[in-house]
PDB file of N, CA and C in Angstrom:
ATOM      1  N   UNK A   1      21.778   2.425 -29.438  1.00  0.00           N
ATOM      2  CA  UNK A   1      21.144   3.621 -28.960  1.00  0.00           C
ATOM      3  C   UNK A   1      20.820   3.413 -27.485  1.00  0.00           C
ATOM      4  N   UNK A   2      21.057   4.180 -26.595  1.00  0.00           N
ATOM      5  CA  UNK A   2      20.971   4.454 -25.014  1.00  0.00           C
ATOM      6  C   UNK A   2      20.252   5.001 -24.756  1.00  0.00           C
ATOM      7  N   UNK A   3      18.875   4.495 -24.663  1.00  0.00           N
ATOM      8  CA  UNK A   3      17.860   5.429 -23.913  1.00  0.00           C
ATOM      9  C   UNK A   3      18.004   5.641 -22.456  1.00  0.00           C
ATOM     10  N   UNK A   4      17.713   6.795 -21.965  1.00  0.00           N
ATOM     11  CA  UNK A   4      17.525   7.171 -20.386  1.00  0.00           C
ATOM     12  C   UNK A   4      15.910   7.443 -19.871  1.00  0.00           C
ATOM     13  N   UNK A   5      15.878   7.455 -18.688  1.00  0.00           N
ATOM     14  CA  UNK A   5      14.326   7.776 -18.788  1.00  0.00           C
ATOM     15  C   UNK A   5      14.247   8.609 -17.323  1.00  0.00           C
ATOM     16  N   UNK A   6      13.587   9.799 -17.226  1.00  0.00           N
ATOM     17  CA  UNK A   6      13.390  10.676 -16.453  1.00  0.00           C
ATOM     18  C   UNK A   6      11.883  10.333 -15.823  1.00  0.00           C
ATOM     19  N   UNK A   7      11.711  10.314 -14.814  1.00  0.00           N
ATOM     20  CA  UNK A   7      10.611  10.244 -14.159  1.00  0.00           C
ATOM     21  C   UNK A   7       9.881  10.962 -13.522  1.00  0.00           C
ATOM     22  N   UNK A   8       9.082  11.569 -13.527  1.00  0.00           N
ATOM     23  CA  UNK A   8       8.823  13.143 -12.956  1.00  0.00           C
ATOM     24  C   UNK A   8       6.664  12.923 -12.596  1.00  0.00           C
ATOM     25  N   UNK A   9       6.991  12.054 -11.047  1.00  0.00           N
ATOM     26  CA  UNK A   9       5.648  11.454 -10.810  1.00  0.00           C
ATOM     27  C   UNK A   9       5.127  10.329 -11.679  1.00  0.00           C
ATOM     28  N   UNK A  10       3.890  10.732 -12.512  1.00  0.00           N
ATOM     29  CA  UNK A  10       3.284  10.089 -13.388  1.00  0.00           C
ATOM     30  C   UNK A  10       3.933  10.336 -14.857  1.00  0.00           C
ATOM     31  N   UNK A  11       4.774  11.341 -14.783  1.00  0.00           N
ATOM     32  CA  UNK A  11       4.956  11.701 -16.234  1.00  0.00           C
ATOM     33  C   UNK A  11       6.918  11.202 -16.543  1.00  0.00           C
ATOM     34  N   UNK A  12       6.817  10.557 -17.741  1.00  0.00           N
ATOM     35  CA  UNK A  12       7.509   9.823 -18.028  1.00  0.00           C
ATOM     36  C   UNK A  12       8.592  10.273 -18.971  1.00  0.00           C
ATOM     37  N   UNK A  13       9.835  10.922 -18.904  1.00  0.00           N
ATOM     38  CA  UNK A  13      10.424  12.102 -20.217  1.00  0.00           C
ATOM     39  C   UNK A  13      11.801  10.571 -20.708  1.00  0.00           C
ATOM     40  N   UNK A  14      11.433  10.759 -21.895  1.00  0.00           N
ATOM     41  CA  UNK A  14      12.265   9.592 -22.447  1.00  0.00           C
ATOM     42  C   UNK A  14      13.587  10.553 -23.099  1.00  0.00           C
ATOM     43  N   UNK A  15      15.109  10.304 -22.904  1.00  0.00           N
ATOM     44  CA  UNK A  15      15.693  10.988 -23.791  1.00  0.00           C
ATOM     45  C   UNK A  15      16.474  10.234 -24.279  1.00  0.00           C
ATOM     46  N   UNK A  16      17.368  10.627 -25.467  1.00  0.00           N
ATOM     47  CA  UNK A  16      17.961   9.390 -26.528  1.00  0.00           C
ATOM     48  C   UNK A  16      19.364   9.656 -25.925  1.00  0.00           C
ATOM     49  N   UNK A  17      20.228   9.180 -25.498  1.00  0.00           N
ATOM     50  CA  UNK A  17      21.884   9.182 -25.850  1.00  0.00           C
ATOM     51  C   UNK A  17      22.266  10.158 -24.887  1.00  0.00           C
ATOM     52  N   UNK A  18      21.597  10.272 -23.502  1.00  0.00           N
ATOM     53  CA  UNK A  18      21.454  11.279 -22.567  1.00  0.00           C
ATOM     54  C   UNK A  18      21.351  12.557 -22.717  1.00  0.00           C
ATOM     55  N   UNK A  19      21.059  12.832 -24.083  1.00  0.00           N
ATOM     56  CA  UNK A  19      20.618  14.502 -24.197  1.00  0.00           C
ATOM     57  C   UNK A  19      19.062  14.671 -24.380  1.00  0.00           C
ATOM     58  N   UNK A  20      18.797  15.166 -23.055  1.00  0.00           N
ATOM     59  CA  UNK A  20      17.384  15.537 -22.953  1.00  0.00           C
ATOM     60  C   UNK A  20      17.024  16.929 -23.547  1.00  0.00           C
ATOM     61  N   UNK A  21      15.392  16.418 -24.395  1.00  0.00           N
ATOM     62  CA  UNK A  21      14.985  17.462 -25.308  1.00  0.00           C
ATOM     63  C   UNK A  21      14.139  18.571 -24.199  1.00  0.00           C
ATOM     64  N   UNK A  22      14.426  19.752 -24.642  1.00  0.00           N
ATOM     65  CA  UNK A  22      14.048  20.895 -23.784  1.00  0.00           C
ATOM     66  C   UNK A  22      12.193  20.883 -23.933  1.00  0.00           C
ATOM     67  N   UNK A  23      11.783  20.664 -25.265  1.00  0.00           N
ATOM     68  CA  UNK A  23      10.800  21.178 -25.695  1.00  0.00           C
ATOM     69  C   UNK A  23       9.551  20.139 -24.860  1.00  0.00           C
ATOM     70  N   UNK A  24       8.229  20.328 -24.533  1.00  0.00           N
ATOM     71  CA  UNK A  24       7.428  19.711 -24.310  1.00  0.00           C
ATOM     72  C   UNK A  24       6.812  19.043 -25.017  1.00  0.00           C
ATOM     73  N   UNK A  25       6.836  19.056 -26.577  1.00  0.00           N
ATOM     74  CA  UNK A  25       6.210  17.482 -27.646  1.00  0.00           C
ATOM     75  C   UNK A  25       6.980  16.399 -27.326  1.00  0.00           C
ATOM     76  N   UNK A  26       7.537  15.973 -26.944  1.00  0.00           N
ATOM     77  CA  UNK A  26       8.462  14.608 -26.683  1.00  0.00           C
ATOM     78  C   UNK A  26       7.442  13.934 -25.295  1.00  0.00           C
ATOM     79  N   UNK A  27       6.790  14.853 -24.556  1.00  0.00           N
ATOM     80  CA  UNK A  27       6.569  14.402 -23.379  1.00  0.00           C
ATOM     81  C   UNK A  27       4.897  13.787 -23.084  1.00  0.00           C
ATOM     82  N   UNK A  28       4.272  12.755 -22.574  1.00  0.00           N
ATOM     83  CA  UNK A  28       3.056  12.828 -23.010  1.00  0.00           C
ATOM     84  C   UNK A  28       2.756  11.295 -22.028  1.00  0.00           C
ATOM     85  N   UNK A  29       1.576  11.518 -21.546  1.00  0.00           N
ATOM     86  CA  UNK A  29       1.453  10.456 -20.663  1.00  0.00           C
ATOM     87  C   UNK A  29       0.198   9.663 -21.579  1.00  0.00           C
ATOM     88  N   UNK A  30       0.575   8.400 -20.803  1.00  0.00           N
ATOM     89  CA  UNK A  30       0.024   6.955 -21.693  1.00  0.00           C
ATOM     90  C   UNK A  30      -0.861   6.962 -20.798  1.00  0.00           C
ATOM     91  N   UNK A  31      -1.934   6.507 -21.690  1.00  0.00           N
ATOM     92  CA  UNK A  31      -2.922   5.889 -21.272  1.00  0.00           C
ATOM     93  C   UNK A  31      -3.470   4.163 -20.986  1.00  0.00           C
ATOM     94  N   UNK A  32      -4.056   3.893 -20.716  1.00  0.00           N
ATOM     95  CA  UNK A  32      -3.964   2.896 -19.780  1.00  0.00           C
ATOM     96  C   UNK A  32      -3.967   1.422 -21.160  1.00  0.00           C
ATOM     97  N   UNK A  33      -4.772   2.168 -22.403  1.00  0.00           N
ATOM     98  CA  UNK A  33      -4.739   1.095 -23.225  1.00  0.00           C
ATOM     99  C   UNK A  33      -3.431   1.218 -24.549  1.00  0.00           C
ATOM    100  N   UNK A  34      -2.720   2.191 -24.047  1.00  0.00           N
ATOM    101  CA  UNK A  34      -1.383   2.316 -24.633  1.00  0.00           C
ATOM    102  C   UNK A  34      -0.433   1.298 -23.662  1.00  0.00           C
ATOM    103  N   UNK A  35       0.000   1.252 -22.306  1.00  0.00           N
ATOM    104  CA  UNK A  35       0.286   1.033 -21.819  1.00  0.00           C
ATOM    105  C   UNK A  35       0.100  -1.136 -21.835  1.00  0.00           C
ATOM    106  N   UNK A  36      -1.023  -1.225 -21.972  1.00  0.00           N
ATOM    107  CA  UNK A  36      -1.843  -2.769 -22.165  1.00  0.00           C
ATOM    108  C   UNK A  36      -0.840  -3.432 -23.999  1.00  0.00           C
ATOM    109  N   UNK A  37      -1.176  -2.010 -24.543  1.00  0.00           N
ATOM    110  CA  UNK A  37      -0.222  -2.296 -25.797  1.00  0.00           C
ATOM    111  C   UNK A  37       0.479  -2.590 -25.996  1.00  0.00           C
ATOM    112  N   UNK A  38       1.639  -1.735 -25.208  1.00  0.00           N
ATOM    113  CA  UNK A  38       3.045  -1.979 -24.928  1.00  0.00           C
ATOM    114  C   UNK A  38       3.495  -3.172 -24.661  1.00  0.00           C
ATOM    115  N   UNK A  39       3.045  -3.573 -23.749  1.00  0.00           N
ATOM    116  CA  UNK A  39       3.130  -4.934 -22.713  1.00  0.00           C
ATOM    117  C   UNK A  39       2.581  -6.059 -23.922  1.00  0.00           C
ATOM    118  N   UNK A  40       1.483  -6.013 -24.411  1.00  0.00           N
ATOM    119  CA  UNK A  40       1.234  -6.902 -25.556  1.00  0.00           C
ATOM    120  C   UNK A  40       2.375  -7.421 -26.655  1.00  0.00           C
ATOM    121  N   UNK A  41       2.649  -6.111 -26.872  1.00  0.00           N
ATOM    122  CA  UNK A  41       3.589  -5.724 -27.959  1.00  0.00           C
ATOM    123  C   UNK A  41       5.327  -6.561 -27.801  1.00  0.00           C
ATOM    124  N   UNK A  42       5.506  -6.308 -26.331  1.00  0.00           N
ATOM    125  CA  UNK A  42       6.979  -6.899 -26.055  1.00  0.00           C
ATOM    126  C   UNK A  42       6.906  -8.691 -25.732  1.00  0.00           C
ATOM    127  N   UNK A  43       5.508  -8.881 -25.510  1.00  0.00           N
ATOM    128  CA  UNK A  43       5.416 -10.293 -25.705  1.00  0.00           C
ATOM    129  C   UNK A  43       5.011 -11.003 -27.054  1.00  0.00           C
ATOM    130  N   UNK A  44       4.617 -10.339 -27.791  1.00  0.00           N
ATOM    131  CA  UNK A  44       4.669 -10.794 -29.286  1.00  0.00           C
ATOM    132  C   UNK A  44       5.583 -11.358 -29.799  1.00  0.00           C
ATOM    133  N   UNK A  45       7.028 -10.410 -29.420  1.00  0.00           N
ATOM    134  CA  UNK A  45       8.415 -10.398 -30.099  1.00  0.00           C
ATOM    135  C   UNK A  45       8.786 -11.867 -29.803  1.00  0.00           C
ATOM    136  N   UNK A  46       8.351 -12.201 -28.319  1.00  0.00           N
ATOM    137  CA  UNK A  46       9.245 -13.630 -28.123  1.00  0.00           C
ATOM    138  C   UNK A  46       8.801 -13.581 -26.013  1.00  0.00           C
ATOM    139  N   UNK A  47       7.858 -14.607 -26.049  1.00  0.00           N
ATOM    140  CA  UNK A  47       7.707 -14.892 -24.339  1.00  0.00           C
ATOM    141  C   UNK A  47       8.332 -14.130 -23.499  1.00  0.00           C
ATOM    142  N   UNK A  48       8.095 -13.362 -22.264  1.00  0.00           N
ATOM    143  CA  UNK A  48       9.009 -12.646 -21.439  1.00  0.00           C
ATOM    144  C   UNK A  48       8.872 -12.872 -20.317  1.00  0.00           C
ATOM    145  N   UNK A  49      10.188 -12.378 -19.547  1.00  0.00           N
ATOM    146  CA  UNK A  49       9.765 -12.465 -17.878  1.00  0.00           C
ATOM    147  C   UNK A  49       9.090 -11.327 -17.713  1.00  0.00           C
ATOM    148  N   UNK A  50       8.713 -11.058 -16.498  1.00  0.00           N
ATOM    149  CA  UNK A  50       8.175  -9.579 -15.543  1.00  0.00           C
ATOM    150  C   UNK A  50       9.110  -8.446 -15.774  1.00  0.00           C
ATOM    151  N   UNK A  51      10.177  -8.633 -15.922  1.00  0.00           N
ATOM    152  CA  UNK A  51      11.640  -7.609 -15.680  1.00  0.00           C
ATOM    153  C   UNK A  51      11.707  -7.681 -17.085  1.00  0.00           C
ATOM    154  N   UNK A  52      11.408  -8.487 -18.062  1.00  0.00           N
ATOM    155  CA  UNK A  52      12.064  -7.599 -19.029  1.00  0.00           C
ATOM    156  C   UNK A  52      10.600  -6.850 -19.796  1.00  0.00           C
ATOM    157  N   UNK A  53       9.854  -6.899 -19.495  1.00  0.00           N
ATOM    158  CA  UNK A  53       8.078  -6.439 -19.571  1.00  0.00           C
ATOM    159  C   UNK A  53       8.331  -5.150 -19.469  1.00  0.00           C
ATOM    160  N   UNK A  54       8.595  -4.977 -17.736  1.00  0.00           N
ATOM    161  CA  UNK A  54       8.811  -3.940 -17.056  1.00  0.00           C
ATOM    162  C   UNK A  54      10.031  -2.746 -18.066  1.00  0.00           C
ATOM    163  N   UNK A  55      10.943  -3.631 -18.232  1.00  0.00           N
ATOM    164  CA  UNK A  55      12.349  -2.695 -18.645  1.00  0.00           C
ATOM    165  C   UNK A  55      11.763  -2.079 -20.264  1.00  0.00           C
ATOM    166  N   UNK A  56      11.461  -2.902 -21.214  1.00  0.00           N
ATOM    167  CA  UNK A  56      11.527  -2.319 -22.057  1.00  0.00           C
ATOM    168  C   UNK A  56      10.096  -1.891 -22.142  1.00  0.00           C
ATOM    169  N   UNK A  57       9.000  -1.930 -21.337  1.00  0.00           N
ATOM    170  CA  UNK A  57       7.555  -1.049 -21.568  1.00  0.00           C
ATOM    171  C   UNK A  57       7.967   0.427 -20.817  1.00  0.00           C
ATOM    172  N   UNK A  58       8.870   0.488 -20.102  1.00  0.00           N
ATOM    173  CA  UNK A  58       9.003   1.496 -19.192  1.00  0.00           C
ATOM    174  C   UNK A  58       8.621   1.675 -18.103  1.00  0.00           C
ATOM    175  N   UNK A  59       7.874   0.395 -17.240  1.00  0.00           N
ATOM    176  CA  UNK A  59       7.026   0.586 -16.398  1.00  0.00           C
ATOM    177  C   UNK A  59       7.705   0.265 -15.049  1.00  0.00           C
ATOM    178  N   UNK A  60       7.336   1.176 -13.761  1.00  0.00           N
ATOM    179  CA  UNK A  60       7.640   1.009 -12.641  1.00  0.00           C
ATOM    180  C   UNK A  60       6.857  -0.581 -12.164  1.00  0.00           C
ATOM    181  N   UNK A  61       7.786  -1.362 -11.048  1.00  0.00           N
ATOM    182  CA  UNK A  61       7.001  -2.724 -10.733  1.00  0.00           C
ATOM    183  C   UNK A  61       5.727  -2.321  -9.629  1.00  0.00           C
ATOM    184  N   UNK A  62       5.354  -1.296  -9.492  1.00  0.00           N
ATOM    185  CA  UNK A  62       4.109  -1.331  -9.057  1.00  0.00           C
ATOM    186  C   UNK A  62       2.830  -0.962 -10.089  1.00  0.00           C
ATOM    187  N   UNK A  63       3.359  -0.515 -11.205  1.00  0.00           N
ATOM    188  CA  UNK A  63       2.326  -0.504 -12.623  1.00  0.00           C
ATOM    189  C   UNK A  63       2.257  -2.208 -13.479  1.00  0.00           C
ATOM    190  N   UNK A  64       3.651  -2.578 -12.978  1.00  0.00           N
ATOM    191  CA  UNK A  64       3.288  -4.445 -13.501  1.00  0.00           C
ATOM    192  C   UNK A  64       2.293  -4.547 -12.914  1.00  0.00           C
ATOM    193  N   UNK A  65       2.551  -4.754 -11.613  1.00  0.00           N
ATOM    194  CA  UNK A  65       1.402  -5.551 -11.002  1.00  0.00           C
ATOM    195  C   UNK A  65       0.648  -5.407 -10.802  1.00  0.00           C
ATOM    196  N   UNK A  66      -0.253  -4.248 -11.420  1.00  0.00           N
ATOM    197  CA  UNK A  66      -1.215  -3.847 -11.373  1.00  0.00           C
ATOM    198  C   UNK A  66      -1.341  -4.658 -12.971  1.00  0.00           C
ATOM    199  N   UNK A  67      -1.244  -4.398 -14.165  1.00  0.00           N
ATOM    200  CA  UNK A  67      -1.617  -4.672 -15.232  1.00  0.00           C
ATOM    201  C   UNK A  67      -1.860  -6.187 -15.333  1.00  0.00           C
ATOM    202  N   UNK A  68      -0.207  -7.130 -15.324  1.00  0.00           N
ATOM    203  CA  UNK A  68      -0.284  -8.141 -15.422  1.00  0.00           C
ATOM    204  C   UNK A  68      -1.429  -9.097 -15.221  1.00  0.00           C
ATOM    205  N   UNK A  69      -1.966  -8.824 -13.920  1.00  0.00           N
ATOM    206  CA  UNK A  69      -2.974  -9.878 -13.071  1.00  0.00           C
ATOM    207  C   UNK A  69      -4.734  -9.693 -14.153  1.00  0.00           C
ATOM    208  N   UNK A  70      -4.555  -8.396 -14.778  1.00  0.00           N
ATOM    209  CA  UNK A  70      -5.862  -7.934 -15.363  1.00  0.00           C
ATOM    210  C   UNK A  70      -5.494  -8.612 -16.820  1.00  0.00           C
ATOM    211  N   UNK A  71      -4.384  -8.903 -17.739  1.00  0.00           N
ATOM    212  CA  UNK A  71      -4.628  -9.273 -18.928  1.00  0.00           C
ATOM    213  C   UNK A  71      -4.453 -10.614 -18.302  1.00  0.00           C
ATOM    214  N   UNK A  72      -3.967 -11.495 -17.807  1.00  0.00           N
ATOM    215  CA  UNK A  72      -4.085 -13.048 -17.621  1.00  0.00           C
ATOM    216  C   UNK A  72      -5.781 -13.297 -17.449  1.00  0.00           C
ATOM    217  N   UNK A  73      -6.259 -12.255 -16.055  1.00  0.00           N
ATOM    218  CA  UNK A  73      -7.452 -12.715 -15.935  1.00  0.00           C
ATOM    219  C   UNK A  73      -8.412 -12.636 -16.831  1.00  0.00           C
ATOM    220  N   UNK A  74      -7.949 -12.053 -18.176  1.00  0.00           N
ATOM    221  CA  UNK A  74      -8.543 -11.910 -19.249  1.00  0.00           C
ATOM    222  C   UNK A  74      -8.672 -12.759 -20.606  1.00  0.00           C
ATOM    223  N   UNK A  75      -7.665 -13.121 -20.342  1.00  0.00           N
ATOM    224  CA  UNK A  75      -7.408 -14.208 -20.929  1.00  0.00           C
ATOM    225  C   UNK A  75      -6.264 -13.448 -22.269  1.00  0.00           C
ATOM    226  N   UNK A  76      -5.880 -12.485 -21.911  1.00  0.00           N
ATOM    227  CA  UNK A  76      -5.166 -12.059 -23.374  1.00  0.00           C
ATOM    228  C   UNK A  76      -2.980 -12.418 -23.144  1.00  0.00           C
ATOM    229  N   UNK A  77      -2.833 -12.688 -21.913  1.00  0.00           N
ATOM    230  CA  UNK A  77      -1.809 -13.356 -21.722  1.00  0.00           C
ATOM    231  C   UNK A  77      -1.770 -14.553 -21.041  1.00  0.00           C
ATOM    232  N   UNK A  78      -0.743 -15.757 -21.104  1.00  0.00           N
ATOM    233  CA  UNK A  78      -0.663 -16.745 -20.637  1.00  0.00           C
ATOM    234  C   UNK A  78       0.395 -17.076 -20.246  1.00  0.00           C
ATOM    235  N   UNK A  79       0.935 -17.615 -19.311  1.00  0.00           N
ATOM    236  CA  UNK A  79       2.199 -18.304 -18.434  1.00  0.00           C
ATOM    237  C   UNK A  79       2.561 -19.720 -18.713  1.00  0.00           C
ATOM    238  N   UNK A  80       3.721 -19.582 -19.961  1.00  0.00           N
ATOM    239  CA  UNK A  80       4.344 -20.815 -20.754  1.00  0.00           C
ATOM    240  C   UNK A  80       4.581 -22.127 -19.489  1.00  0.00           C
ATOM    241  N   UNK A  81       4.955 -23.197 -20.455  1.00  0.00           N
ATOM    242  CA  UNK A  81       5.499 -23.816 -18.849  1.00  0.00           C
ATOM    243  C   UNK A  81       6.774 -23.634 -18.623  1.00  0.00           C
ATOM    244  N   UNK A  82       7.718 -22.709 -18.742  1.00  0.00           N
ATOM    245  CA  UNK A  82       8.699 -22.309 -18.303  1.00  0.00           C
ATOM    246  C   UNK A  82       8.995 -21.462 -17.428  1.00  0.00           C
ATOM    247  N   UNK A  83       7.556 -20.408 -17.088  1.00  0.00           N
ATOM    248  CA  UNK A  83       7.119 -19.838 -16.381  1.00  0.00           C
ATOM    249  C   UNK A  83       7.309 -18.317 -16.987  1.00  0.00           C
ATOM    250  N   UNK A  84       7.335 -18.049 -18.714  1.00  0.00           N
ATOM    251  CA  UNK A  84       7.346 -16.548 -19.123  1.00  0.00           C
ATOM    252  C   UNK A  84       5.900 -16.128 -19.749  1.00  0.00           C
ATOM    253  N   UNK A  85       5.831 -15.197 -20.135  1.00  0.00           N
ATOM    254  CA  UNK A  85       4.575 -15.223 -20.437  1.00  0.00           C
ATOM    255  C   UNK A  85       4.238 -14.823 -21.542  1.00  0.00           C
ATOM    256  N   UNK A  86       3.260 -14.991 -22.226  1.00  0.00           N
ATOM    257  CA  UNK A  86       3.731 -15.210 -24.201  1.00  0.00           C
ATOM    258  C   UNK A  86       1.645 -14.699 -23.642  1.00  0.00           C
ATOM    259  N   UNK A  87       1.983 -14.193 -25.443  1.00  0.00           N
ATOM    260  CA  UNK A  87       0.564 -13.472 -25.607  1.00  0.00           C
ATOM    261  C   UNK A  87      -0.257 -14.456 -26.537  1.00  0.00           C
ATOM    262  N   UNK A  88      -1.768 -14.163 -25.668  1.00  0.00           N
ATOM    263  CA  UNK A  88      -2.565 -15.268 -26.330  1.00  0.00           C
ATOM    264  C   UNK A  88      -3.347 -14.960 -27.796  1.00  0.00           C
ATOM    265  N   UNK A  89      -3.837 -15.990 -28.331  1.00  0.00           N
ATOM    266  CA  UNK A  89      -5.104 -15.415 -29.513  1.00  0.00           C
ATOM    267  C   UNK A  89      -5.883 -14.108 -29.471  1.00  0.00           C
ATOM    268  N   UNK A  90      -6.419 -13.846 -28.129  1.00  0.00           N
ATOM    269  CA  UNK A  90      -6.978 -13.103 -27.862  1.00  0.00           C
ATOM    270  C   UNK A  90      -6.563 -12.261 -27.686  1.00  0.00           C
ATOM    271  N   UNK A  91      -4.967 -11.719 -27.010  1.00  0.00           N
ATOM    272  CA  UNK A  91      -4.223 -10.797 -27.033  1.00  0.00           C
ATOM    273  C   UNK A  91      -3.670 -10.169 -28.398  1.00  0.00           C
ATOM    274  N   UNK A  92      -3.690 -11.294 -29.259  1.00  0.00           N
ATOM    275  CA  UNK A  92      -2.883 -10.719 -30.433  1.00  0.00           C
ATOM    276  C   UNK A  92      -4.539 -10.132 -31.129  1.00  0.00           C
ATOM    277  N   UNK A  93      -5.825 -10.153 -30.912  1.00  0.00           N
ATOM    278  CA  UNK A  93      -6.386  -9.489 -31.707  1.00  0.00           C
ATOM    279  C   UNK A  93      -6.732  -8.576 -31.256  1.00  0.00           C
ATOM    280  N   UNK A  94      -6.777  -8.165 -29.683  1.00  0.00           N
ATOM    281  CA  UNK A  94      -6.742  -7.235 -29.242  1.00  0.00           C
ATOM    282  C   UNK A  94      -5.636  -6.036 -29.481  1.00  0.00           C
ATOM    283  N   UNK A  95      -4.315  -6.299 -29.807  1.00  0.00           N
ATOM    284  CA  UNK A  95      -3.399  -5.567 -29.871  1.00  0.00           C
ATOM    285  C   UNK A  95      -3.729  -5.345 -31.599  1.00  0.00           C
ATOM    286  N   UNK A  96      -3.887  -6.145 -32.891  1.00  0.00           N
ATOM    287  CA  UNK A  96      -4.426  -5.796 -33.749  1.00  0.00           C
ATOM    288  C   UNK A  96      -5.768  -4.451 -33.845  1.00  0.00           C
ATOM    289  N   UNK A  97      -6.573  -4.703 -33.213  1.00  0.00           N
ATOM    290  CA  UNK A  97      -7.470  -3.627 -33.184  1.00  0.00           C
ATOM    291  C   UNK A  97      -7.204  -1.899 -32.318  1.00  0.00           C
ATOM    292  N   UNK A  98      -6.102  -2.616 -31.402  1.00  0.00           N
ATOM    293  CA  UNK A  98      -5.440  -0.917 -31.403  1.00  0.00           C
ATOM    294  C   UNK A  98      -4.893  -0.283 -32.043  1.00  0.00           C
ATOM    295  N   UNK A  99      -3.918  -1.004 -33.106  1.00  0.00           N
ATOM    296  CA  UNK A  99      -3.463  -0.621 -34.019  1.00  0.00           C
ATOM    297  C   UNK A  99      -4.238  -0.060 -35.098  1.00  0.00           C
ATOM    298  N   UNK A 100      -5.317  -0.644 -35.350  1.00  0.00           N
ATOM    299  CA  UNK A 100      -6.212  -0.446 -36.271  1.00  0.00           C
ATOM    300  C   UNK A 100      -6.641   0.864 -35.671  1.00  0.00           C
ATOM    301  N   UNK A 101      -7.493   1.146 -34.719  1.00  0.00           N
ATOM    302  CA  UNK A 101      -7.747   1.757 -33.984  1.00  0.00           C
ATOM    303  C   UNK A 101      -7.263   3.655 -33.775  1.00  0.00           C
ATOM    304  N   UNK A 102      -6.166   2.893 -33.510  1.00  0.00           N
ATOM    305  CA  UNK A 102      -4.883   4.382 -33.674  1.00  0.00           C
ATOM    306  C   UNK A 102      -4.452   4.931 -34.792  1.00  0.00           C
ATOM    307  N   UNK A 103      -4.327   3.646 -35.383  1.00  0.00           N
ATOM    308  CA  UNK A 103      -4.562   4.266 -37.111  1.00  0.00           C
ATOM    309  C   UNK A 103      -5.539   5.395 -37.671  1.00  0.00           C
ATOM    310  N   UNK A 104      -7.041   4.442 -37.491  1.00  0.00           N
ATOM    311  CA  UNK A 104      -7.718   5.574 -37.462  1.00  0.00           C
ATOM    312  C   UNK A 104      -7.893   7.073 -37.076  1.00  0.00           C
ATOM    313  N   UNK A 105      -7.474   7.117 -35.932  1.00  0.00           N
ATOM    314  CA  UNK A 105      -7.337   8.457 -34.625  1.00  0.00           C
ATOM    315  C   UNK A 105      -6.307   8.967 -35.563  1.00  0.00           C
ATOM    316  N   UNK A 106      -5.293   8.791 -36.159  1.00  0.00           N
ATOM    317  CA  UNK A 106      -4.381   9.660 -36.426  1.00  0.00           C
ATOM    318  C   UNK A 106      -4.479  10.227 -38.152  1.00  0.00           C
ATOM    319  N   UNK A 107      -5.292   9.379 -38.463  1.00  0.00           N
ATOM    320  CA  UNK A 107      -5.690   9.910 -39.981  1.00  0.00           C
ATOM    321  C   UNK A 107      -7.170  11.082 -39.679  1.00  0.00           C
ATOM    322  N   UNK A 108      -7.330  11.045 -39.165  1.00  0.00           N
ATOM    323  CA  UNK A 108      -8.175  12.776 -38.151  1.00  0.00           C
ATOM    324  C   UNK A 108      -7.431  13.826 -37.909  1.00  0.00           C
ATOM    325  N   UNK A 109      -6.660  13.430 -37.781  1.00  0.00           N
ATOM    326  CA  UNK A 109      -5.667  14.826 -37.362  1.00  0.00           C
ATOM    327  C   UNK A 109      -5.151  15.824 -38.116  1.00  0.00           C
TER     328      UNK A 109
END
């Protein structure tokens, strides 16, 4: 599957197989602890560089570097000695409780 991704400022239009959906439910901007998620989320799978963080969270490299420097100094990511960066204890329960979290929010609806 070939995702494309449209960029339109802050707002981010994802389309599948280059056919972009007309309708406006597809479209929806992240918030900052969706975004922290994401990034959690792609280091779970298996340690990453910056670029592949960036590629598959969707994020422009001036939204890395803004994030990155705030979960290290947090202690919820860490820099292997290979130099990728793999998610810590603290990251993985943090990303647990969003889940939990969102769970909740969506059984409201």
């Amino acid at each position: 599957m070939k995702l494309k991704v449209l960029r339109l400022g802050m707002l981010a239009k994802v389309s599948v197989n280059n056919q972009e959906s007309s309708t406006e439910q597809h479209v929806r901007y992240r918030s900052r602890a969706d975004i922290i998620a994401a990034i959690l989320r792609i280091v779970t799978e298996r340690a990453a560089t910056k670029s592949r963080i960036m590629y598959r969270a969707f994020l422009s490299s001036s939204q890395l570097k803004q994030y990155i420097p705030i979960l290290l100094d947090n202690g919820l990511l860490a820099t292997n000695i290979h130099g990728f960066l793999a998610v810590t204890e603290n990251g993985m329960r943090l990303l647990q409780l969003y889940y939990q979290l969102t769970e909740m929010m969506n059984k409201r609806k």
